[in-house]
N, C-alpha and C. Protein backbone atom coordinates (compact mmCIF):
# COMPACT_ATOMS: atom_id res chain seq x y z
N UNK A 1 -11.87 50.09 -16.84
CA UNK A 1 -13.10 49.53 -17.37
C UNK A 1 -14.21 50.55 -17.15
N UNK A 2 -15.01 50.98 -18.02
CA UNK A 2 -16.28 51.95 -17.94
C UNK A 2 -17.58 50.98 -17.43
N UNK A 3 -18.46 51.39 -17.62
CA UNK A 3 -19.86 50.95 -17.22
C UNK A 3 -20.51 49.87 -18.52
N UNK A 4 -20.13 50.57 -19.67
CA UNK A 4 -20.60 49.68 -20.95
C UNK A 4 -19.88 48.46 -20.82
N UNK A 5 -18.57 48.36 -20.94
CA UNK A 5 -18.22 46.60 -20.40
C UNK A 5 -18.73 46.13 -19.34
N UNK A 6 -18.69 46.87 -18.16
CA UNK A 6 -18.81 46.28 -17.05
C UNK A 6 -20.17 45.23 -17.28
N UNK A 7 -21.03 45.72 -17.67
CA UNK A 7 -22.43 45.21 -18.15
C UNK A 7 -22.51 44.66 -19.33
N UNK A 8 -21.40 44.82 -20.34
CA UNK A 8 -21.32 43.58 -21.41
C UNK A 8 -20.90 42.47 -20.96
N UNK A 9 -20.08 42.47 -19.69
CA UNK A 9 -19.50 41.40 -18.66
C UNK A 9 -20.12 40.63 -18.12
N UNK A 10 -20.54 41.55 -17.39
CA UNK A 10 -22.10 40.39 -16.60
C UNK A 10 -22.81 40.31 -17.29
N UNK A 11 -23.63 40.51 -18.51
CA UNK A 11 -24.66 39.75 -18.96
C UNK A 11 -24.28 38.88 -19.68
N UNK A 12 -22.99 38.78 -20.30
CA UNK A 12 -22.48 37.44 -21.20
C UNK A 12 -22.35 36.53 -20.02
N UNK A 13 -21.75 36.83 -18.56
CA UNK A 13 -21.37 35.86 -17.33
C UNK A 13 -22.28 35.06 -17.25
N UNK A 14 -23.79 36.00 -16.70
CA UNK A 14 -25.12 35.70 -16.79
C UNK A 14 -25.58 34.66 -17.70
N UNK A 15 -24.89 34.66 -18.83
CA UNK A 15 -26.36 34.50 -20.57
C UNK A 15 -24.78 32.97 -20.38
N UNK A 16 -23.72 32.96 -20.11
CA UNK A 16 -22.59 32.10 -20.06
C UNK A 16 -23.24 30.68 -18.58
N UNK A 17 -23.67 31.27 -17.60
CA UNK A 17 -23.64 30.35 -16.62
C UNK A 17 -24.87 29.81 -16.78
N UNK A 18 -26.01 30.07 -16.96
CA UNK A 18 -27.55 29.79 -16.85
C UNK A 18 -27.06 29.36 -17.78
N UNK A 19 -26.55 28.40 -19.14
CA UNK A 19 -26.56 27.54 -20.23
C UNK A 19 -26.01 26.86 -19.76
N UNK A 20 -24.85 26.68 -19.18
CA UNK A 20 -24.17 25.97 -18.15
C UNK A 20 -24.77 24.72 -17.16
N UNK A 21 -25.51 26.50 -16.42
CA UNK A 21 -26.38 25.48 -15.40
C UNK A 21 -28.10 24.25 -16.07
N UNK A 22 -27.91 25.29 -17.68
CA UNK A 22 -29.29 24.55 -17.84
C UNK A 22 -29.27 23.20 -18.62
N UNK A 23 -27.60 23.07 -18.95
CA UNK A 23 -26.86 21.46 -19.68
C UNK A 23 -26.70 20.80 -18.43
N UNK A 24 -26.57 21.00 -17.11
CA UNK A 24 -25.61 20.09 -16.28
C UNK A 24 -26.53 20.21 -15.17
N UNK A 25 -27.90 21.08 -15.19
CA UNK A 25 -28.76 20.98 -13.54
C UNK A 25 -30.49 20.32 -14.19
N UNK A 26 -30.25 22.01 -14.76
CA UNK A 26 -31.81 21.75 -15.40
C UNK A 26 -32.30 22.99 -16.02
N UNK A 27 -33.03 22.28 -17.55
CA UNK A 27 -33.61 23.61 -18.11
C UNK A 27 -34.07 25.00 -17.79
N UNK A 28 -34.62 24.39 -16.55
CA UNK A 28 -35.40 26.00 -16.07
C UNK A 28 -34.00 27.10 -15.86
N UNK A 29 -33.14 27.12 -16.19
CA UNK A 29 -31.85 27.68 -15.66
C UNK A 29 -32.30 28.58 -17.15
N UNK A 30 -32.58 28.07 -18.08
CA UNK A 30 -33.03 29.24 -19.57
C UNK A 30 -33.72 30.13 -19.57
N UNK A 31 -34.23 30.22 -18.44
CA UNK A 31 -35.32 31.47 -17.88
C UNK A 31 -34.20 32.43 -17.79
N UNK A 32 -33.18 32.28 -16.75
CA UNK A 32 -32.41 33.66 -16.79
C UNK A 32 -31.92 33.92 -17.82
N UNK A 33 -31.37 32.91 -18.25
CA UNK A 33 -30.90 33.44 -19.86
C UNK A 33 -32.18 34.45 -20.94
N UNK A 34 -33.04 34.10 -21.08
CA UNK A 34 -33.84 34.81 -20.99
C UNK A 34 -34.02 36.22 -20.90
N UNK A 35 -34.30 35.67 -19.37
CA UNK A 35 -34.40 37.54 -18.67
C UNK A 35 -33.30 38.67 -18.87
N UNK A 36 -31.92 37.85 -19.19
CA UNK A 36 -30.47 38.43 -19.40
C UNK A 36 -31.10 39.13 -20.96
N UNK A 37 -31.74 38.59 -21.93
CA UNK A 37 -31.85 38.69 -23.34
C UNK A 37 -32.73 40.31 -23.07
N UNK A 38 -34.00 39.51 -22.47
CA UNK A 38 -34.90 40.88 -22.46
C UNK A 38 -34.38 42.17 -21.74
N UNK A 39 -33.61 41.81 -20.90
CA UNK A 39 -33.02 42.81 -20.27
C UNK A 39 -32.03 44.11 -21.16
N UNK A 40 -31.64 43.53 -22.08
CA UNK A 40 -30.48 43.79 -22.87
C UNK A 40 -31.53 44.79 -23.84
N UNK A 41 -32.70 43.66 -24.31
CA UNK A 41 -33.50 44.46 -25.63
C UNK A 41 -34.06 45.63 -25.09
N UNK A 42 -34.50 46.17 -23.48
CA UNK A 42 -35.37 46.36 -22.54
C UNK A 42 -34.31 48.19 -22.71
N UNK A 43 -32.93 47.49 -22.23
CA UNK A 43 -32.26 49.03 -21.90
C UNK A 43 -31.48 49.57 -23.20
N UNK A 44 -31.69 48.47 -24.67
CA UNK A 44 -31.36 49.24 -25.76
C UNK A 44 -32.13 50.21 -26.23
N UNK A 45 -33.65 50.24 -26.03
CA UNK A 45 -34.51 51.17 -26.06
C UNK A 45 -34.94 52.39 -25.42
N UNK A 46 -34.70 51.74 -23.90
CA UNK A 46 -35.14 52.77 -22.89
C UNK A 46 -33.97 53.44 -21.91
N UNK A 47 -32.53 52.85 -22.26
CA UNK A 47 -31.09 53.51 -21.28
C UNK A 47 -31.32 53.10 -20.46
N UNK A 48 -32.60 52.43 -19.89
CA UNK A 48 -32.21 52.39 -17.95
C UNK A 48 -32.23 50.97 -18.01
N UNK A 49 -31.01 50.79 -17.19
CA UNK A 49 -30.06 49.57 -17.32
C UNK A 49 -29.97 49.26 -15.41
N UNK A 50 -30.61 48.77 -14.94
CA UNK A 50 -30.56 47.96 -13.17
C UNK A 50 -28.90 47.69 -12.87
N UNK A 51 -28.04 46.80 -13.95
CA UNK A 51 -26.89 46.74 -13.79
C UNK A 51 -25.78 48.07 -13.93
N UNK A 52 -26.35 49.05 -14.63
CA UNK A 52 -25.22 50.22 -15.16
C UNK A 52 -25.42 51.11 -13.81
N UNK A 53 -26.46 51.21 -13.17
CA UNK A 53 -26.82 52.09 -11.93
C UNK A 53 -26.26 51.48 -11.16
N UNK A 54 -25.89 50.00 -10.82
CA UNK A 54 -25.33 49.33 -9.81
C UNK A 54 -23.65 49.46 -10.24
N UNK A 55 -23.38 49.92 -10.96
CA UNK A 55 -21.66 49.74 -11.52
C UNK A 55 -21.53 51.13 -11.33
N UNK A 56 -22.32 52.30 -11.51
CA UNK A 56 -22.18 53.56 -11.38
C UNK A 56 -21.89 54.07 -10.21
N UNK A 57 -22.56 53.61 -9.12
CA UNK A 57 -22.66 53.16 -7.69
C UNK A 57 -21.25 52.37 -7.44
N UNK A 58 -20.78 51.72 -8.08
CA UNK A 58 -19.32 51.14 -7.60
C UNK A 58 -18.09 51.95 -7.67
N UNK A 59 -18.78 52.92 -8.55
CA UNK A 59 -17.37 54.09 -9.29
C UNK A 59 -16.87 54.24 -10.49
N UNK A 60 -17.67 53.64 -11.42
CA UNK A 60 -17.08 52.88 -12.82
C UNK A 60 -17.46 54.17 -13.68
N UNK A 61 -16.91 54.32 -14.33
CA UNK A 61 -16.78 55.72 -15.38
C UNK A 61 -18.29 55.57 -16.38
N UNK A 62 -18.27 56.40 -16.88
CA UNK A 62 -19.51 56.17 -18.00
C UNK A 62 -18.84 55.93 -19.29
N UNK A 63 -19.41 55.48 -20.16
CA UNK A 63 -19.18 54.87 -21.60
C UNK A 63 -20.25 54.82 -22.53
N UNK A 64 -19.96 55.27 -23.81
CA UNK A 64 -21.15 55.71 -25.23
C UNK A 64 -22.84 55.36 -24.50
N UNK A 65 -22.90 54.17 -24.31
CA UNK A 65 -24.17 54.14 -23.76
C UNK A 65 -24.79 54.06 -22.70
N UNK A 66 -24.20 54.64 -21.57
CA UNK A 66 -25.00 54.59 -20.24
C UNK A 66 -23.65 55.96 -19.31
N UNK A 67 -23.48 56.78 -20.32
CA UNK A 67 -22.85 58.15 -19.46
C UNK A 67 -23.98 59.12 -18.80
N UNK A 68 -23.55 59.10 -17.49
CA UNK A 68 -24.48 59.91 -16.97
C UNK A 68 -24.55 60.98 -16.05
């Protein structure tokens, strides 16, 4: 697994559980979903990705968009 799944992973997990939690706890759970969204629009523009530096840091290879 490279860095580009690794982080297509967790933010679907992310954008997957906060809908989850926001049918079965409570709305405010759509905020992360949210922040998962902007996050996504945030490092299609600018590469710097909080999650790809933390997977890079684990050992995870680089991939088309976050080789470094």
């Amino acid at each position: 697994m490279n860095i580009d799944r690794a982080v297509m992973l967790f933010a679907g997990t992310l954008a997957l559980a906060s809908a989850l939690l926001a049918w079965f706890v409570s709305p405010l759970w759509l905020l992360l979903t949210g922040f998962v969204g902007l996050n996504l629009i945030q490092a299609s523009f600018t590469g710097f990705c909080p999650a790809a530096m933390l997977f890079r840091r684990l050992g995870l290879g680089g991939g088309c968009a976050f080789n470094g």
